[in-house]
PDB file of N, CA and C in Angstrom:
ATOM      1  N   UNK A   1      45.148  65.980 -28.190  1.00  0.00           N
ATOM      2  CA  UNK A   1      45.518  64.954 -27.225  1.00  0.00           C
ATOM      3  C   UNK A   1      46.556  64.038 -27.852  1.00  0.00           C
ATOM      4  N   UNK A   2      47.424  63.812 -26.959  1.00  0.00           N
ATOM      5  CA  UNK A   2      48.734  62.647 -27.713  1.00  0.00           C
ATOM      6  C   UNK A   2      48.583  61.225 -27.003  1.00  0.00           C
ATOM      7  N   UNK A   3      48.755  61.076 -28.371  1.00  0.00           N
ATOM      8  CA  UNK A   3      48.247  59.288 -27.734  1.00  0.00           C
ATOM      9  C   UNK A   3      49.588  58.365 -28.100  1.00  0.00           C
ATOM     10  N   UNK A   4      50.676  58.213 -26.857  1.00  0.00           N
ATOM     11  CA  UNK A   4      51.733  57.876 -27.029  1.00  0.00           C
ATOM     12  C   UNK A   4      51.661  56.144 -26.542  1.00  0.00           C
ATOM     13  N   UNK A   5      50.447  55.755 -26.066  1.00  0.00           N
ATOM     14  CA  UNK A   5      50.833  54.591 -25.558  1.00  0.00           C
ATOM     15  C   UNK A   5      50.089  53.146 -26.116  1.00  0.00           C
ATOM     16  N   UNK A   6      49.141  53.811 -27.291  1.00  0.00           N
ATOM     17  CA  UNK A   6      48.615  52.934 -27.823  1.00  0.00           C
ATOM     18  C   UNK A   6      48.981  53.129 -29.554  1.00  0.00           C
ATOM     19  N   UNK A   7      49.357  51.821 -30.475  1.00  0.00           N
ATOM     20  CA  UNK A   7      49.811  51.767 -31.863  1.00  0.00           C
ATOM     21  C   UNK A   7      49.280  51.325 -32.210  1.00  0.00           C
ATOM     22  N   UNK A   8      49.456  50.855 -33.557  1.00  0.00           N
ATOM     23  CA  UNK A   8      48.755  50.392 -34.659  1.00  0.00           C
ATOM     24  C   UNK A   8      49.613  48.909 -34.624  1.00  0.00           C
ATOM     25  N   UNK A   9      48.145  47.702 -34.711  1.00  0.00           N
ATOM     26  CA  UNK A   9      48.521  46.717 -34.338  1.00  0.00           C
ATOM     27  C   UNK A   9      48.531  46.282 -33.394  1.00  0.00           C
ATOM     28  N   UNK A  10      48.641  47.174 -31.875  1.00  0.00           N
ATOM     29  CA  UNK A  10      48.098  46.643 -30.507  1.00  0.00           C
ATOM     30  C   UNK A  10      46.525  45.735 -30.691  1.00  0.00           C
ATOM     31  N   UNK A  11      46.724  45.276 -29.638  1.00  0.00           N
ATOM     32  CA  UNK A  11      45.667  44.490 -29.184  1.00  0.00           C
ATOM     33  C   UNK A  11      45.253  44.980 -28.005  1.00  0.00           C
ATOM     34  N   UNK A  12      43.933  45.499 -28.199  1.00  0.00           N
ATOM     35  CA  UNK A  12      43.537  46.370 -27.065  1.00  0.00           C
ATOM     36  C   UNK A  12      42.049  45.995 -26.472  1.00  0.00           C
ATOM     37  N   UNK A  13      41.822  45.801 -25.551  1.00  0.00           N
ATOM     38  CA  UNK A  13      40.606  45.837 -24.819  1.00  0.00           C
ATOM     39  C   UNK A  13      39.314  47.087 -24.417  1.00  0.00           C
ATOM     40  N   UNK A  14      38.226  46.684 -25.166  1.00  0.00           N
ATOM     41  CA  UNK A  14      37.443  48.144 -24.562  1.00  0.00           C
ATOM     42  C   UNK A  14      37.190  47.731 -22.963  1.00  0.00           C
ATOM     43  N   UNK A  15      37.339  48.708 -22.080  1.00  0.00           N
ATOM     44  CA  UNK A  15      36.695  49.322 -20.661  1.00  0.00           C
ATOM     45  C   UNK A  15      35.331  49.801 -20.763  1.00  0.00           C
ATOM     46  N   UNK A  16      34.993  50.157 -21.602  1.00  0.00           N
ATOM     47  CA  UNK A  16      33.115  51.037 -21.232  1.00  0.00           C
ATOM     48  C   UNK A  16      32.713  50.948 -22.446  1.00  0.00           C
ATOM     49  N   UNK A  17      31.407  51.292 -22.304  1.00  0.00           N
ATOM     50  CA  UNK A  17      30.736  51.466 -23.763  1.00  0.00           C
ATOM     51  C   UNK A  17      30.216  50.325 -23.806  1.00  0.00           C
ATOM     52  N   UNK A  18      29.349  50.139 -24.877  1.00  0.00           N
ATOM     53  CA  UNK A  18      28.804  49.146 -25.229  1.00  0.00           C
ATOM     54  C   UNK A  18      28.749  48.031 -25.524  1.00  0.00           C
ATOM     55  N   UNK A  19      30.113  47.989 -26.208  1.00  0.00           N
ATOM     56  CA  UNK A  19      31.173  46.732 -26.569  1.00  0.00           C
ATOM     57  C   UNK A  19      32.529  46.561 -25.621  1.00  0.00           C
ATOM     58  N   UNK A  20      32.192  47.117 -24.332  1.00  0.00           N
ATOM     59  CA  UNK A  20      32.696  46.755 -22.842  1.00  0.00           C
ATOM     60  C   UNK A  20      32.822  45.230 -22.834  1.00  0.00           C
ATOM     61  N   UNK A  21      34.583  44.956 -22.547  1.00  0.00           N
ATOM     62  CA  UNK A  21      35.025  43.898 -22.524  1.00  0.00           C
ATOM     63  C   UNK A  21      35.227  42.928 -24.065  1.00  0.00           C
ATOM     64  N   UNK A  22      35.300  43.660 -25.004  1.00  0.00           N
ATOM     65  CA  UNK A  22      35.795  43.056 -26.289  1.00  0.00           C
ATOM     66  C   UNK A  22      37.150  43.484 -26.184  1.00  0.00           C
ATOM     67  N   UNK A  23      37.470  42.750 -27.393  1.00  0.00           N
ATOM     68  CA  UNK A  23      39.394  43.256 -27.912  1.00  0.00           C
ATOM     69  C   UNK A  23      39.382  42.786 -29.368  1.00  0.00           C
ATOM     70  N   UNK A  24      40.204  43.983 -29.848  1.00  0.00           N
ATOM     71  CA  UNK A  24      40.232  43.686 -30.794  1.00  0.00           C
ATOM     72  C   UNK A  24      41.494  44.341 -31.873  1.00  0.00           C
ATOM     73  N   UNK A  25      42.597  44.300 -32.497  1.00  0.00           N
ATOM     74  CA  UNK A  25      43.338  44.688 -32.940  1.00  0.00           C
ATOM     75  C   UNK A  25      43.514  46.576 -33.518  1.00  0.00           C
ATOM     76  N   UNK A  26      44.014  47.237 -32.962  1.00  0.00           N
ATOM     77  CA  UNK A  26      43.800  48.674 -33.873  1.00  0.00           C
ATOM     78  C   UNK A  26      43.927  48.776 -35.333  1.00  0.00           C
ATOM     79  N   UNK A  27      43.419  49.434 -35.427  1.00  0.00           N
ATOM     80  CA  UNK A  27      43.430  49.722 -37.509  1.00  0.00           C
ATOM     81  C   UNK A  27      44.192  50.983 -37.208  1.00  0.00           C
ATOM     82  N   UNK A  28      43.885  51.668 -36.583  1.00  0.00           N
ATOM     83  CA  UNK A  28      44.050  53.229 -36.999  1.00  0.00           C
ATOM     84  C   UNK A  28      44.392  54.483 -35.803  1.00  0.00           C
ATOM     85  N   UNK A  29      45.516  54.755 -35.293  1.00  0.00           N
ATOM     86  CA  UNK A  29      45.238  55.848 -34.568  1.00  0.00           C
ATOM     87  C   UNK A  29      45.114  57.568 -34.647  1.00  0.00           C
ATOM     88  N   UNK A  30      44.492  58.079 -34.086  1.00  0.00           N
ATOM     89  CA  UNK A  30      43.612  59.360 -34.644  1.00  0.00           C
ATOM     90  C   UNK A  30      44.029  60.269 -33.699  1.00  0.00           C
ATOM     91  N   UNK A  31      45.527  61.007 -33.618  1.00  0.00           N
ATOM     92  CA  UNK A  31      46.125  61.348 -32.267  1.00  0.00           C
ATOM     93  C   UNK A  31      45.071  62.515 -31.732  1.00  0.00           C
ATOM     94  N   UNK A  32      44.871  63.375 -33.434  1.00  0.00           N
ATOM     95  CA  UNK A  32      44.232  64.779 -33.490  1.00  0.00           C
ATOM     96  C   UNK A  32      42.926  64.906 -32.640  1.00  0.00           C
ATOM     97  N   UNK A  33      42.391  63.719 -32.874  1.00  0.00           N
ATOM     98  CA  UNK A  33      40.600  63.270 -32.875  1.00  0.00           C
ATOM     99  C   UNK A  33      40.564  62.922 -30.749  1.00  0.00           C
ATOM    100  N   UNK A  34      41.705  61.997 -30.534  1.00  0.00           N
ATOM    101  CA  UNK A  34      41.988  61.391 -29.325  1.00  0.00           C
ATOM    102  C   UNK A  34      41.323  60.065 -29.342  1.00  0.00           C
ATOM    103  N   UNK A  35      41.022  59.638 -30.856  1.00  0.00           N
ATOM    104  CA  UNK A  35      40.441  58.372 -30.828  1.00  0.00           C
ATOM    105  C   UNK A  35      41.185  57.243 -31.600  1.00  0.00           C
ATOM    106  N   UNK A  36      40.674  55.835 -31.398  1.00  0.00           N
ATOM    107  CA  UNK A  36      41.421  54.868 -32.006  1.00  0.00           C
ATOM    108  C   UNK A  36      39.966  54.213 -32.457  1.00  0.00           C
ATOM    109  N   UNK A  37      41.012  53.168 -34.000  1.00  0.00           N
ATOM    110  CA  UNK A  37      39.819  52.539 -34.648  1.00  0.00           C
ATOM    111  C   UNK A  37      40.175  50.746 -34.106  1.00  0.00           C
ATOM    112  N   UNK A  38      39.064  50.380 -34.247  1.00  0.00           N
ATOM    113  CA  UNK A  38      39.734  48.785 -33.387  1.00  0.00           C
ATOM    114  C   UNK A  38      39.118  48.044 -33.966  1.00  0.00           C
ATOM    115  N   UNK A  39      39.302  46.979 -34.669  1.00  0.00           N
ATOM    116  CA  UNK A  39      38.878  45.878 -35.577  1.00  0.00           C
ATOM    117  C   UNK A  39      37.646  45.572 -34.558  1.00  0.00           C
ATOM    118  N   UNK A  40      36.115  44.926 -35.370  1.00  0.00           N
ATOM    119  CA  UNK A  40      35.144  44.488 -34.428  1.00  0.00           C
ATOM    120  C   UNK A  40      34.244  45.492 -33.654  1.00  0.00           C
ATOM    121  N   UNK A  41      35.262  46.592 -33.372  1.00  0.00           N
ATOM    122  CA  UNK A  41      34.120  47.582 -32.175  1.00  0.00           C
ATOM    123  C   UNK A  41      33.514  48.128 -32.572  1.00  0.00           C
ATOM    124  N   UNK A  42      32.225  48.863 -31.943  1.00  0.00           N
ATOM    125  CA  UNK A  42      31.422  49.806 -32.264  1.00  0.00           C
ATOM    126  C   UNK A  42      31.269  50.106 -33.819  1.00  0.00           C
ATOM    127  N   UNK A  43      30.759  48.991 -34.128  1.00  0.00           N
ATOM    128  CA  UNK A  43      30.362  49.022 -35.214  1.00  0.00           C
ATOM    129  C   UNK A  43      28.577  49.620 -35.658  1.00  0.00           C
ATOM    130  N   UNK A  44      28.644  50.289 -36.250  1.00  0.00           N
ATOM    131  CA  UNK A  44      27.393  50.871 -37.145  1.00  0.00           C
ATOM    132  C   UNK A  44      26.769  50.712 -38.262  1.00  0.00           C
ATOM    133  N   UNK A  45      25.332  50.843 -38.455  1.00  0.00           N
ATOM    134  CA  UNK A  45      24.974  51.090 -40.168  1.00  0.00           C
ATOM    135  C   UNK A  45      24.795  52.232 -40.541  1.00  0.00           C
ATOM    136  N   UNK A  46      25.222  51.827 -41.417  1.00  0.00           N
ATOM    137  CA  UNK A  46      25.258  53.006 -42.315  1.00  0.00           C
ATOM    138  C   UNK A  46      24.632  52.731 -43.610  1.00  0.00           C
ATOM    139  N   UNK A  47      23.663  53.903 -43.429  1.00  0.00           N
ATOM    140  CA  UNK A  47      23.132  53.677 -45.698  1.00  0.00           C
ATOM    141  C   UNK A  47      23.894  54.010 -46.554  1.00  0.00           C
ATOM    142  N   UNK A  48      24.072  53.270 -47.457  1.00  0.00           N
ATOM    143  CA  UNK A  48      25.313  53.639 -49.074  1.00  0.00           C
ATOM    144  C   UNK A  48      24.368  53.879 -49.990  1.00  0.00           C
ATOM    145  N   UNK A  49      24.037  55.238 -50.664  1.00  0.00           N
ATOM    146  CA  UNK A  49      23.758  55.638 -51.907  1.00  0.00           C
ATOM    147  C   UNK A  49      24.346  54.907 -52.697  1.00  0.00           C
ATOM    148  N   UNK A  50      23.267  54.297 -54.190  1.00  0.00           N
ATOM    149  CA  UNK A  50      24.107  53.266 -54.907  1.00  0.00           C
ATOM    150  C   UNK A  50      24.988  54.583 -56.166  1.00  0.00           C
ATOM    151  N   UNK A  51      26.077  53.907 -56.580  1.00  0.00           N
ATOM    152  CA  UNK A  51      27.047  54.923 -57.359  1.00  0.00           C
ATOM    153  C   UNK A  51      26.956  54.188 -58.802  1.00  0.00           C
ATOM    154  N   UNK A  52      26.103  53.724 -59.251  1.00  0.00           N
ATOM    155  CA  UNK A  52      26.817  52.811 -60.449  1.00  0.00           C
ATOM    156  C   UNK A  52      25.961  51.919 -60.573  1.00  0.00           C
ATOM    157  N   UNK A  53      26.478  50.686 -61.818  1.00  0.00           N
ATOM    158  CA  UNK A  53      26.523  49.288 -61.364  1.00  0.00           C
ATOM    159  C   UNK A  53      27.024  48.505 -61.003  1.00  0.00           C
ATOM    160  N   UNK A  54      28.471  49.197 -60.579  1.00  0.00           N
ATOM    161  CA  UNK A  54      29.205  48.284 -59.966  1.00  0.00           C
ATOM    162  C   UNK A  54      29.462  48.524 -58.370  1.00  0.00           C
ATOM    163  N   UNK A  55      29.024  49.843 -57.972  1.00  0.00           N
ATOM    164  CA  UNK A  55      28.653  50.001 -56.657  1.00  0.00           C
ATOM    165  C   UNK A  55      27.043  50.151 -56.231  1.00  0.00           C
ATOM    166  N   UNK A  56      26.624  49.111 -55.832  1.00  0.00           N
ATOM    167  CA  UNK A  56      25.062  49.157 -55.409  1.00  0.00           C
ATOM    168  C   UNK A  56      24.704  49.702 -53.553  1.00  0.00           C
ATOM    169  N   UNK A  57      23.828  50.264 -53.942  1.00  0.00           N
ATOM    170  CA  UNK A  57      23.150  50.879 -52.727  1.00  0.00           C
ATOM    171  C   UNK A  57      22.946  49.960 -51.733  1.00  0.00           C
ATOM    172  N   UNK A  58      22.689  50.453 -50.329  1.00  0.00           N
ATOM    173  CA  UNK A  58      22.116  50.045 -49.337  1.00  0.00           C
ATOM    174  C   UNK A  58      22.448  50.015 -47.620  1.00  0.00           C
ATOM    175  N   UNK A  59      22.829  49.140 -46.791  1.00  0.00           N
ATOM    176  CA  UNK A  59      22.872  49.289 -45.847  1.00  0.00           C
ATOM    177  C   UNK A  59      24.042  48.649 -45.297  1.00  0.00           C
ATOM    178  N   UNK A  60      25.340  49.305 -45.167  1.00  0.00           N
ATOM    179  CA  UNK A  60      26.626  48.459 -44.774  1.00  0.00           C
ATOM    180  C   UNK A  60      26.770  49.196 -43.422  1.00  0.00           C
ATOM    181  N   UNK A  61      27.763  47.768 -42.615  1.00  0.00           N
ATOM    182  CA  UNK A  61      28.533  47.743 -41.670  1.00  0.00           C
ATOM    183  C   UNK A  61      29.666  48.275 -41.562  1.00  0.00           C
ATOM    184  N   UNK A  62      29.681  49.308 -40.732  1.00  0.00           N
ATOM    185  CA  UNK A  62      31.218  49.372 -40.471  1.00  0.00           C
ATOM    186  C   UNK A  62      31.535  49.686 -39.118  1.00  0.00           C
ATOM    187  N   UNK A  63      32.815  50.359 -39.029  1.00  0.00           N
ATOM    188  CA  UNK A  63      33.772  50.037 -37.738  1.00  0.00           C
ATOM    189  C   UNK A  63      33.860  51.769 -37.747  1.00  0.00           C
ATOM    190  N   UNK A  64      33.343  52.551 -36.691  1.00  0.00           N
ATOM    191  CA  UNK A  64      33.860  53.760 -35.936  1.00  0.00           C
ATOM    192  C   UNK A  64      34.847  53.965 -35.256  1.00  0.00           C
ATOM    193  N   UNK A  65      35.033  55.232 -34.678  1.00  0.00           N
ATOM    194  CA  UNK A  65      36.755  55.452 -34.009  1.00  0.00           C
ATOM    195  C   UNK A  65      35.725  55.366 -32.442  1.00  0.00           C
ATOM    196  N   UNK A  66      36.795  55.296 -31.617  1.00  0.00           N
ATOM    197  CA  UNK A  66      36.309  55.465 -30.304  1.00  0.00           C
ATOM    198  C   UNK A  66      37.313  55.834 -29.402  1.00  0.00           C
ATOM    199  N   UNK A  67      36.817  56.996 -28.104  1.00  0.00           N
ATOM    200  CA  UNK A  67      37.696  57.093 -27.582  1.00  0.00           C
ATOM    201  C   UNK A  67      39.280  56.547 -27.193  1.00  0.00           C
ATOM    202  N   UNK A  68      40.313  56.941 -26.849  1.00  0.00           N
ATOM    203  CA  UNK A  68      41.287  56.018 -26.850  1.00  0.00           C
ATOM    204  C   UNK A  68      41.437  55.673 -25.036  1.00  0.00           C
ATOM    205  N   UNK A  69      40.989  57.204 -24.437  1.00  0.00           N
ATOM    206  CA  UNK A  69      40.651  56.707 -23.066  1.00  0.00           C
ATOM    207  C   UNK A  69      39.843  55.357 -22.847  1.00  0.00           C
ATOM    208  N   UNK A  70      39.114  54.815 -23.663  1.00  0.00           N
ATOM    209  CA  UNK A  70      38.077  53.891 -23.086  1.00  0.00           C
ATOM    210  C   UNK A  70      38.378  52.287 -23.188  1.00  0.00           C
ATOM    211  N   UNK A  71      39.912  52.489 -24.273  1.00  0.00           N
ATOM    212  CA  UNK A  71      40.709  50.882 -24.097  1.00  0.00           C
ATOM    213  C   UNK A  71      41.804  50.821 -23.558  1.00  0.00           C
ATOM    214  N   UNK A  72      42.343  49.775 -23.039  1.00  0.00           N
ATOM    215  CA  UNK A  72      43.472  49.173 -22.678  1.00  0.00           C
ATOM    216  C   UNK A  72      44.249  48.224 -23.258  1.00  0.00           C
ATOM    217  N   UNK A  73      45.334  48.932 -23.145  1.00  0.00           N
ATOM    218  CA  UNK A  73      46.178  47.663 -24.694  1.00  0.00           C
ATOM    219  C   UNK A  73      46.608  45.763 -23.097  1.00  0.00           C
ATOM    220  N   UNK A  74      46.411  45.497 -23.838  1.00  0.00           N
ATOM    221  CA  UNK A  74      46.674  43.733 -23.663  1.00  0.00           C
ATOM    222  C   UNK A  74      47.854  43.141 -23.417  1.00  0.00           C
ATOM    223  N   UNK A  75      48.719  42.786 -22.712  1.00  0.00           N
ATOM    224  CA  UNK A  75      49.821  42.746 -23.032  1.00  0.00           C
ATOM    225  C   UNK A  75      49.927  41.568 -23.364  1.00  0.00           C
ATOM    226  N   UNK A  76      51.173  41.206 -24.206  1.00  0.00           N
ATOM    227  CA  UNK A  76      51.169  39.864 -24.944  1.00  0.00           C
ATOM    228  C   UNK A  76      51.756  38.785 -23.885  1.00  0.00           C
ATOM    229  N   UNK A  77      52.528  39.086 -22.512  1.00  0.00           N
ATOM    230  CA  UNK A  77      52.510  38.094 -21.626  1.00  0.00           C
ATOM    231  C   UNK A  77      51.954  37.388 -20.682  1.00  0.00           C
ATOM    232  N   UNK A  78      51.203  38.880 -19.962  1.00  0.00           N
ATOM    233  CA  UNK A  78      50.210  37.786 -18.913  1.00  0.00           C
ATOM    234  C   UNK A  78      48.673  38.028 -19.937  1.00  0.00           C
ATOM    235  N   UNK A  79      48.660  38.490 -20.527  1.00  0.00           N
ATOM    236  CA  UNK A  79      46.998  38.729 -21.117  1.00  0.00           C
ATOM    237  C   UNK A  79      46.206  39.202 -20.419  1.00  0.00           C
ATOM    238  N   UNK A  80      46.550  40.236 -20.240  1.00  0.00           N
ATOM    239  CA  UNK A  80      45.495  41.332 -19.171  1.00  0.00           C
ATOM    240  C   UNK A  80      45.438  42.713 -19.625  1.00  0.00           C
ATOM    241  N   UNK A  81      44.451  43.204 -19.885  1.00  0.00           N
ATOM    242  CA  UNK A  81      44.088  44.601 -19.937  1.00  0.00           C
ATOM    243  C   UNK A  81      45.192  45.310 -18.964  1.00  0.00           C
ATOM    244  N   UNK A  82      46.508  46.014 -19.679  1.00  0.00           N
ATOM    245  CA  UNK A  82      47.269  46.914 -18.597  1.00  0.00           C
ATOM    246  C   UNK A  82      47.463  48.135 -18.708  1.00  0.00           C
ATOM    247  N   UNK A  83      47.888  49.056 -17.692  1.00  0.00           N
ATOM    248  CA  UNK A  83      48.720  50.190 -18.369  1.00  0.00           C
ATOM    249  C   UNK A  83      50.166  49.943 -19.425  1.00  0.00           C
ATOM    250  N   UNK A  84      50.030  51.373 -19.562  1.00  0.00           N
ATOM    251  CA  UNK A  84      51.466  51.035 -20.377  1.00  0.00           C
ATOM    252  C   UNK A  84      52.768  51.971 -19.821  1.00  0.00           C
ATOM    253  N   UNK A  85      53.529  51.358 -19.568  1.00  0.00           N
ATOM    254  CA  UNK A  85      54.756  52.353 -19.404  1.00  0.00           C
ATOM    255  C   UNK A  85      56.010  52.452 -19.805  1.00  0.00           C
ATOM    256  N   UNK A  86      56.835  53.180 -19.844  1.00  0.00           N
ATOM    257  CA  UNK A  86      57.924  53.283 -20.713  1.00  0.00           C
ATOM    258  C   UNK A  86      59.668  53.381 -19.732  1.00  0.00           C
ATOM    259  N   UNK A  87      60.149  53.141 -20.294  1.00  0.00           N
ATOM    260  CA  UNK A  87      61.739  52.072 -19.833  1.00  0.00           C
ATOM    261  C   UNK A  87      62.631  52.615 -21.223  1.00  0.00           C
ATOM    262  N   UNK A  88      63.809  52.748 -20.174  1.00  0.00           N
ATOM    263  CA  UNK A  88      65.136  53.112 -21.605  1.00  0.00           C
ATOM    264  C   UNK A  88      65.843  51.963 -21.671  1.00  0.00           C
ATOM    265  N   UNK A  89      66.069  51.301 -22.360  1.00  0.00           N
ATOM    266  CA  UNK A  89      67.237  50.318 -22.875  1.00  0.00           C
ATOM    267  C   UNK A  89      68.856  50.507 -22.658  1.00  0.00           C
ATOM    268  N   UNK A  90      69.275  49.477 -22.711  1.00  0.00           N
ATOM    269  CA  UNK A  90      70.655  49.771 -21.951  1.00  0.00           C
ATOM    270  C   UNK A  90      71.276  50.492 -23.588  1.00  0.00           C
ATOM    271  N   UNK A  91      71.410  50.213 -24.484  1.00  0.00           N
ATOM    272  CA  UNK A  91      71.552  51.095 -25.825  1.00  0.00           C
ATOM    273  C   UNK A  91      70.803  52.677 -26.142  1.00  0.00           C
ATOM    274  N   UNK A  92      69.946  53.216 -24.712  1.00  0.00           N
ATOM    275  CA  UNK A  92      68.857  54.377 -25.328  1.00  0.00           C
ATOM    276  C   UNK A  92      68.130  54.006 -26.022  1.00  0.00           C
ATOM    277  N   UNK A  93      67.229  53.038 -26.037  1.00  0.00           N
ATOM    278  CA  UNK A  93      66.244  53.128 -26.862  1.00  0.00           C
ATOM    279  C   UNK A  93      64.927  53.107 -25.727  1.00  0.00           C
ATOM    280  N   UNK A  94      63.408  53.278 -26.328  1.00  0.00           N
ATOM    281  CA  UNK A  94      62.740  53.279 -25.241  1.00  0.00           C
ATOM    282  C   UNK A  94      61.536  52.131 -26.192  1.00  0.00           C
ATOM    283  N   UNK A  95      61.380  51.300 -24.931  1.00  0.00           N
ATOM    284  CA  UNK A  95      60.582  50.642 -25.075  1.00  0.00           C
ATOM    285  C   UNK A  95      59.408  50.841 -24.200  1.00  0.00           C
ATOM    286  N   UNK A  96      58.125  50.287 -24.530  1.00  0.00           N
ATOM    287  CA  UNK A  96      56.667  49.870 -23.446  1.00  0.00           C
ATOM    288  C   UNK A  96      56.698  48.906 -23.228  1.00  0.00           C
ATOM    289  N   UNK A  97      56.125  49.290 -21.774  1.00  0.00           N
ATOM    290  CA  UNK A  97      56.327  47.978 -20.451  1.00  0.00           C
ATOM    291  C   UNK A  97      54.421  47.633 -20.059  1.00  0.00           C
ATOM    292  N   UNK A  98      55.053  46.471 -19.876  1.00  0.00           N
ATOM    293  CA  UNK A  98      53.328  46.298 -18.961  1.00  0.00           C
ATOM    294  C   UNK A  98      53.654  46.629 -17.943  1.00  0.00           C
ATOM    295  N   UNK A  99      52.468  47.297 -16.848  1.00  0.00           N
ATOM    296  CA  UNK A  99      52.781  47.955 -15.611  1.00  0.00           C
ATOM    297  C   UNK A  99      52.610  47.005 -14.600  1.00  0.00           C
ATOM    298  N   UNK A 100      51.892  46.097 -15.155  1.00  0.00           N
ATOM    299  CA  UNK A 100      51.641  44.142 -14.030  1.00  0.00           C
ATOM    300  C   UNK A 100      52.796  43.956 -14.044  1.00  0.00           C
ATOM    301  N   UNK A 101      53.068  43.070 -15.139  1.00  0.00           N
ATOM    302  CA  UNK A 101      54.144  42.052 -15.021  1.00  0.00           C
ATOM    303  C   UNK A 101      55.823  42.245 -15.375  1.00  0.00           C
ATOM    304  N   UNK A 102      55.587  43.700 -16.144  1.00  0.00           N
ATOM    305  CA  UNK A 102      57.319  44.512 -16.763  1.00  0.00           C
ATOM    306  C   UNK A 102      57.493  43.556 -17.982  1.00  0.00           C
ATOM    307  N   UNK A 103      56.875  42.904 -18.380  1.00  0.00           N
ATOM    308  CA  UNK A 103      57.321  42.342 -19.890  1.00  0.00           C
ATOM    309  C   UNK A 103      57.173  43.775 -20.940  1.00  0.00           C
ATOM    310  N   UNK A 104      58.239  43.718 -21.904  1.00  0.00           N
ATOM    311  CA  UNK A 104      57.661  44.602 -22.994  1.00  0.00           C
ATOM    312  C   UNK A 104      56.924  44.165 -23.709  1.00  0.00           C
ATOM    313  N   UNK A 105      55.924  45.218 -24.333  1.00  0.00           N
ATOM    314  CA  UNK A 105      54.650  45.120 -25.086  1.00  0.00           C
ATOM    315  C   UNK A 105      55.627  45.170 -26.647  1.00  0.00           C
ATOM    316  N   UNK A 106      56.604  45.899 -27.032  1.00  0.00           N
ATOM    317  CA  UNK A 106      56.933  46.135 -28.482  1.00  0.00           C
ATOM    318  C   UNK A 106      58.627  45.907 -28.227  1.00  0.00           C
ATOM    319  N   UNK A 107      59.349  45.548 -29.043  1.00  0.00           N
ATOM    320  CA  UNK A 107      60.566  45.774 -29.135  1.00  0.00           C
ATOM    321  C   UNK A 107      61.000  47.182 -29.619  1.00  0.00           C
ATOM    322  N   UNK A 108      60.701  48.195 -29.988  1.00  0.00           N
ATOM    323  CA  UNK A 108      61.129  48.897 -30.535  1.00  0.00           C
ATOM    324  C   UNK A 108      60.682  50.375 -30.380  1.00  0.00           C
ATOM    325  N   UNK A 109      60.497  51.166 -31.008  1.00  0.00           N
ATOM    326  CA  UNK A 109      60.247  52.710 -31.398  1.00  0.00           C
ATOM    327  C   UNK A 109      60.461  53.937 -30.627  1.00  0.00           C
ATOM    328  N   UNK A 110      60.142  54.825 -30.640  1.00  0.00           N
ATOM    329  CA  UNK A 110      60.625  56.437 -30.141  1.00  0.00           C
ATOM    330  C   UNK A 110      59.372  56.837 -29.437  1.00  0.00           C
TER     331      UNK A 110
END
């Protein structure tokens, strides 16, 4: 699955799931997987075998991938969960648009 409309560094909103209606910045996108990692979400425990003494055992928090269908990136003008769509520049370049309001979401990329 290609995941052309969400980056690293968006600010994205979950739609479903559990943590329905959070947002939270991407860490990581996972085009192969069709998932994204998002600062805050769906977070889990997990047990850590201790390695050492300087790595001790036990029970840490962390952050899972999650569908990428299940967020919506934010746009930085009106602040709303939007689609995203794409626009050529009067130079050829292509930028993402919010599909509300037509502000661009990024200045830049391919």
């Amino acid at each position: 699955m290609k995941i052309k409309k969400i980056k690293k560094g968006d600010l994205v909103q979950v739609l479903r799931g559990k943590d329905k209606g959070k947002q939270g910045k991407v860490l990581a996108v996972l085009p192969k997987k069709g998932k994204v990692l998002v600062e805050g979400v769906n977070k889990v425990k997990k047990h850590v075998k201790a390695r050492g003494p300087k790595q001790p055992g036990g029970i840490v928090e962390i952050e899972k991938p999650i569908w990428a269908a299940a967020v919506a990136v934010v746009c930085p003008h009106c602040k709303k969960p939007t689609r995203v769509g794409f626009q050529i520049g009067k130079n050829g370049d292509k930028h993402r648009v919010c599909r509300r309001c037509q502000g661009l979401i990024d200045e830049g990329g391919k």
